[in-house]
C-alpha atoms as a PDB file:
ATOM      1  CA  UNK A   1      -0.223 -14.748   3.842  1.00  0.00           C
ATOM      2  CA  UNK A   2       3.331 -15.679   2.543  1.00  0.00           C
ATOM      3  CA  UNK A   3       4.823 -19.297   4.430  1.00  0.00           C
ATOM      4  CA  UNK A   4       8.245 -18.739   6.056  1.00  0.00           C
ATOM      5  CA  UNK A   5      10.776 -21.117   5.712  1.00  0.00           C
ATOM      6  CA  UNK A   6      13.997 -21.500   8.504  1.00  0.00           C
ATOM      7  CA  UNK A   7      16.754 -21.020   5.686  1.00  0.00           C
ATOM      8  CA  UNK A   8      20.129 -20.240   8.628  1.00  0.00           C
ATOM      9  CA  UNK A   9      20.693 -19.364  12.214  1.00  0.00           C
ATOM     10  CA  UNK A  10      22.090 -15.886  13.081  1.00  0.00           C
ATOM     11  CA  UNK A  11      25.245 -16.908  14.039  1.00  0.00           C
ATOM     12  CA  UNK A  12      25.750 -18.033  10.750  1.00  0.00           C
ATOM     13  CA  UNK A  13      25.829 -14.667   9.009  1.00  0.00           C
ATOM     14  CA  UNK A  14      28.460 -12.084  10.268  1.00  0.00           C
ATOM     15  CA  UNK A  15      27.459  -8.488   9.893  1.00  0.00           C
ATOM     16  CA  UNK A  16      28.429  -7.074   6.689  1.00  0.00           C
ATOM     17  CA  UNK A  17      28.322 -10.697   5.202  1.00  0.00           C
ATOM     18  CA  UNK A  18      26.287 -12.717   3.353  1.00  0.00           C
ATOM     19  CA  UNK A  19      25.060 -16.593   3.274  1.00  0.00           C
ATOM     20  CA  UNK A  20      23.739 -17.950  -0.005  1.00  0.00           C
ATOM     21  CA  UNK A  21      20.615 -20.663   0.429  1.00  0.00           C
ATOM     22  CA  UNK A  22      18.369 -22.182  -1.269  1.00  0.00           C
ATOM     23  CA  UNK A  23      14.827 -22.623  -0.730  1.00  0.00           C
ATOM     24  CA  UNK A  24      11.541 -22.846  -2.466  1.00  0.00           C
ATOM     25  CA  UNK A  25      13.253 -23.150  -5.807  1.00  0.00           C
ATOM     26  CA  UNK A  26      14.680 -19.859  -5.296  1.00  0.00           C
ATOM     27  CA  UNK A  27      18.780 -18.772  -4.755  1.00  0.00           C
ATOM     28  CA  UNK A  28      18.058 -16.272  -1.914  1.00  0.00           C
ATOM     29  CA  UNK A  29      21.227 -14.200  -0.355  1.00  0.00           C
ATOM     30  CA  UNK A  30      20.837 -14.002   3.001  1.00  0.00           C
ATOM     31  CA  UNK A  31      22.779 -10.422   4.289  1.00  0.00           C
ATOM     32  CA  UNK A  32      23.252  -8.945   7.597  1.00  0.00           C
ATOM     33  CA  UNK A  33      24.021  -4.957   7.873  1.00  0.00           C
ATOM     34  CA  UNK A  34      23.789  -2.312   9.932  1.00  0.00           C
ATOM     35  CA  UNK A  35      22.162  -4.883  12.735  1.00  0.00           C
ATOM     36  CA  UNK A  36      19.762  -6.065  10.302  1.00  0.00           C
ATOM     37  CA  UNK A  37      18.744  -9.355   8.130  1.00  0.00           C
ATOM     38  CA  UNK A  38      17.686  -8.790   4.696  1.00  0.00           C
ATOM     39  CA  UNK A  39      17.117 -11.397   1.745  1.00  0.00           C
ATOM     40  CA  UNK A  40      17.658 -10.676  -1.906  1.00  0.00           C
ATOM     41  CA  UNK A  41      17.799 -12.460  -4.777  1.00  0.00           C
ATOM     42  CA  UNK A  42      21.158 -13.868  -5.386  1.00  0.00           C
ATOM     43  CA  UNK A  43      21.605 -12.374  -8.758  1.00  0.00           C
ATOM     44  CA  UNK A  44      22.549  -9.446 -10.534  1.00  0.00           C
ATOM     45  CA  UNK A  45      19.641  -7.479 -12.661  1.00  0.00           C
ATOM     46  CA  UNK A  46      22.606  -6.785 -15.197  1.00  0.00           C
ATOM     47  CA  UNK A  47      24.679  -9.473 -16.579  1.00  0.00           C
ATOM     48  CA  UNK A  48      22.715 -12.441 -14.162  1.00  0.00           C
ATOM     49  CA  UNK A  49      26.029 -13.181 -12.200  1.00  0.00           C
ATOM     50  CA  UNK A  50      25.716 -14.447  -8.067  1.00  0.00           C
ATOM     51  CA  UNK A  51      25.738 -11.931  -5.525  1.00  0.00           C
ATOM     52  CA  UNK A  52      27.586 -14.047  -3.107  1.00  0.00           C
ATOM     53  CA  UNK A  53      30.649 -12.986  -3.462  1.00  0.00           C
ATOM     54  CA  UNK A  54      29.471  -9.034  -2.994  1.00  0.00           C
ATOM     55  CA  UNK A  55      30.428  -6.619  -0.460  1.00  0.00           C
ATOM     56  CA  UNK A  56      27.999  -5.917   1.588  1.00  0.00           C
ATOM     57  CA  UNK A  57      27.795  -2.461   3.617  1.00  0.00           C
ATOM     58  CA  UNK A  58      26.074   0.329   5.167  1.00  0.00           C
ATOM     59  CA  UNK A  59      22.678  -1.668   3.642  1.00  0.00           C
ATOM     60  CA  UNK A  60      23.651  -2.129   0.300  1.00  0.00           C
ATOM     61  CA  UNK A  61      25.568  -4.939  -1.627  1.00  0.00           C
ATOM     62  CA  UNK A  62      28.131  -4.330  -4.431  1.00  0.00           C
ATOM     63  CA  UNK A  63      27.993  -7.154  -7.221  1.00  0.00           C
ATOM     64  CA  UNK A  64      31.560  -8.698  -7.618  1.00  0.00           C
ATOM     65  CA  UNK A  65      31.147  -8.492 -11.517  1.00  0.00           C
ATOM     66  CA  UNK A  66      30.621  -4.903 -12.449  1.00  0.00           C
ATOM     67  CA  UNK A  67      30.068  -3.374  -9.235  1.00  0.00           C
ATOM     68  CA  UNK A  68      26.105  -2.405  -9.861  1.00  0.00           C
ATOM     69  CA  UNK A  69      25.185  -1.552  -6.069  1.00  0.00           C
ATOM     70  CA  UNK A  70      21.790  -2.670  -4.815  1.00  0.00           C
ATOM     71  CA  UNK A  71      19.675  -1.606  -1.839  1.00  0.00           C
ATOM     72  CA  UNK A  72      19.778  -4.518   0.717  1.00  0.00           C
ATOM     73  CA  UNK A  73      15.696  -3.112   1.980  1.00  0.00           C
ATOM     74  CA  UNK A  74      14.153  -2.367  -1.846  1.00  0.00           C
ATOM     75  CA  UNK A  75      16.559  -4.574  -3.925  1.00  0.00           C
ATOM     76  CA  UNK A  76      16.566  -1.269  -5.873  1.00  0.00           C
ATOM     77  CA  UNK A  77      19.810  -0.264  -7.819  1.00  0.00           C
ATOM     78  CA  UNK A  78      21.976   2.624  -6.329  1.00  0.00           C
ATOM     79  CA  UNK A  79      24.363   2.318  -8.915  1.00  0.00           C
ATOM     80  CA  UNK A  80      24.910   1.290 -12.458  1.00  0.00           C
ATOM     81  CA  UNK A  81      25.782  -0.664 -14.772  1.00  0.00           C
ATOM     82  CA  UNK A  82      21.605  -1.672 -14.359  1.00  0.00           C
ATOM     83  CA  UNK A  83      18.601   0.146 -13.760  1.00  0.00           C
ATOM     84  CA  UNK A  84      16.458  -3.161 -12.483  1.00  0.00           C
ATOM     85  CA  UNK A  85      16.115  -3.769  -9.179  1.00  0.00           C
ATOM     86  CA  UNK A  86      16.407  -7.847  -7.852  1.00  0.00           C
ATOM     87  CA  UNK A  87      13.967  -9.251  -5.932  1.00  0.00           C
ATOM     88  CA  UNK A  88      13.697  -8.978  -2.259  1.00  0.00           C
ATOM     89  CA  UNK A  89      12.072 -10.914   0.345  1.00  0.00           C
ATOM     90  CA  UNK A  90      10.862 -10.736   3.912  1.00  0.00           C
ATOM     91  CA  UNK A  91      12.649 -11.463   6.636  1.00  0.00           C
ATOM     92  CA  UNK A  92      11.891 -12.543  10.267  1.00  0.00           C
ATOM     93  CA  UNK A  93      14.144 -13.700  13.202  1.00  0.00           C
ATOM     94  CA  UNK A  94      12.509 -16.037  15.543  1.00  0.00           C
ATOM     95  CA  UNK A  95      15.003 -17.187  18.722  1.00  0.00           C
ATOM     96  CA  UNK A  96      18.345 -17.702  17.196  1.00  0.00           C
ATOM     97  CA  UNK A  97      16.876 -18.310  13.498  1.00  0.00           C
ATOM     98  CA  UNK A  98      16.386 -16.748  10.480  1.00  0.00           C
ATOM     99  CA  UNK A  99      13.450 -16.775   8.424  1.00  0.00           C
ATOM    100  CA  UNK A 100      12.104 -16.100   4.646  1.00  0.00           C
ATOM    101  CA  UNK A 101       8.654 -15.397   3.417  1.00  0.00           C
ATOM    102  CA  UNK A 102       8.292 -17.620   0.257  1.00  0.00           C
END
């Protein structure tokens, strides 16, 4: 059974945004869309750049460097420049907070 860790509260990521953290070692993007948390690794599959910055929409992110599009649930691409999907992780909200299974 995976430990989660508290890594924000909800209030601190607006829908269609994204929180960066770190936790366990790992740079974890924290996004909110379509009502939903999701975390992802915060780094592109294709040239290893942050995520941060992305656009995040309709459950996907865009990376700010090339524009690869990743799937916010799978962390699978939806479009090039890659075809390797970055890790995802899961997610719980408990009360106000935000948890990650590390």
């Amino acid at each position: 059974m995976a430990d989660f860790v508290d890594v924000a509260g909800v209030a601190d990521v607006p829908e269609d945004g994204a929180i960066a953290v770190t936790t366990g070692g790992q740079a974890i993007l924290i996004c909110h869309s379509e009502g939903r948390f999701f975390a992802i690794e915060n780094r592109c599959s294709h040239a290893e750049q942050p995520l941060d910055c992305g656009r995040v929409k309709r459950g996907w992110i865009m990376c700010p460097a090339h524009g690869a599009r990743f799937d916010l649930e799978s962390g699978e691409p939806i479009s090039g420049p890659t075809d390797r999907a970055v890790a995802t992780f899961e997610v719980r909200v408990m009360g106000e907070r935000i948890e990650v299974a590390i």
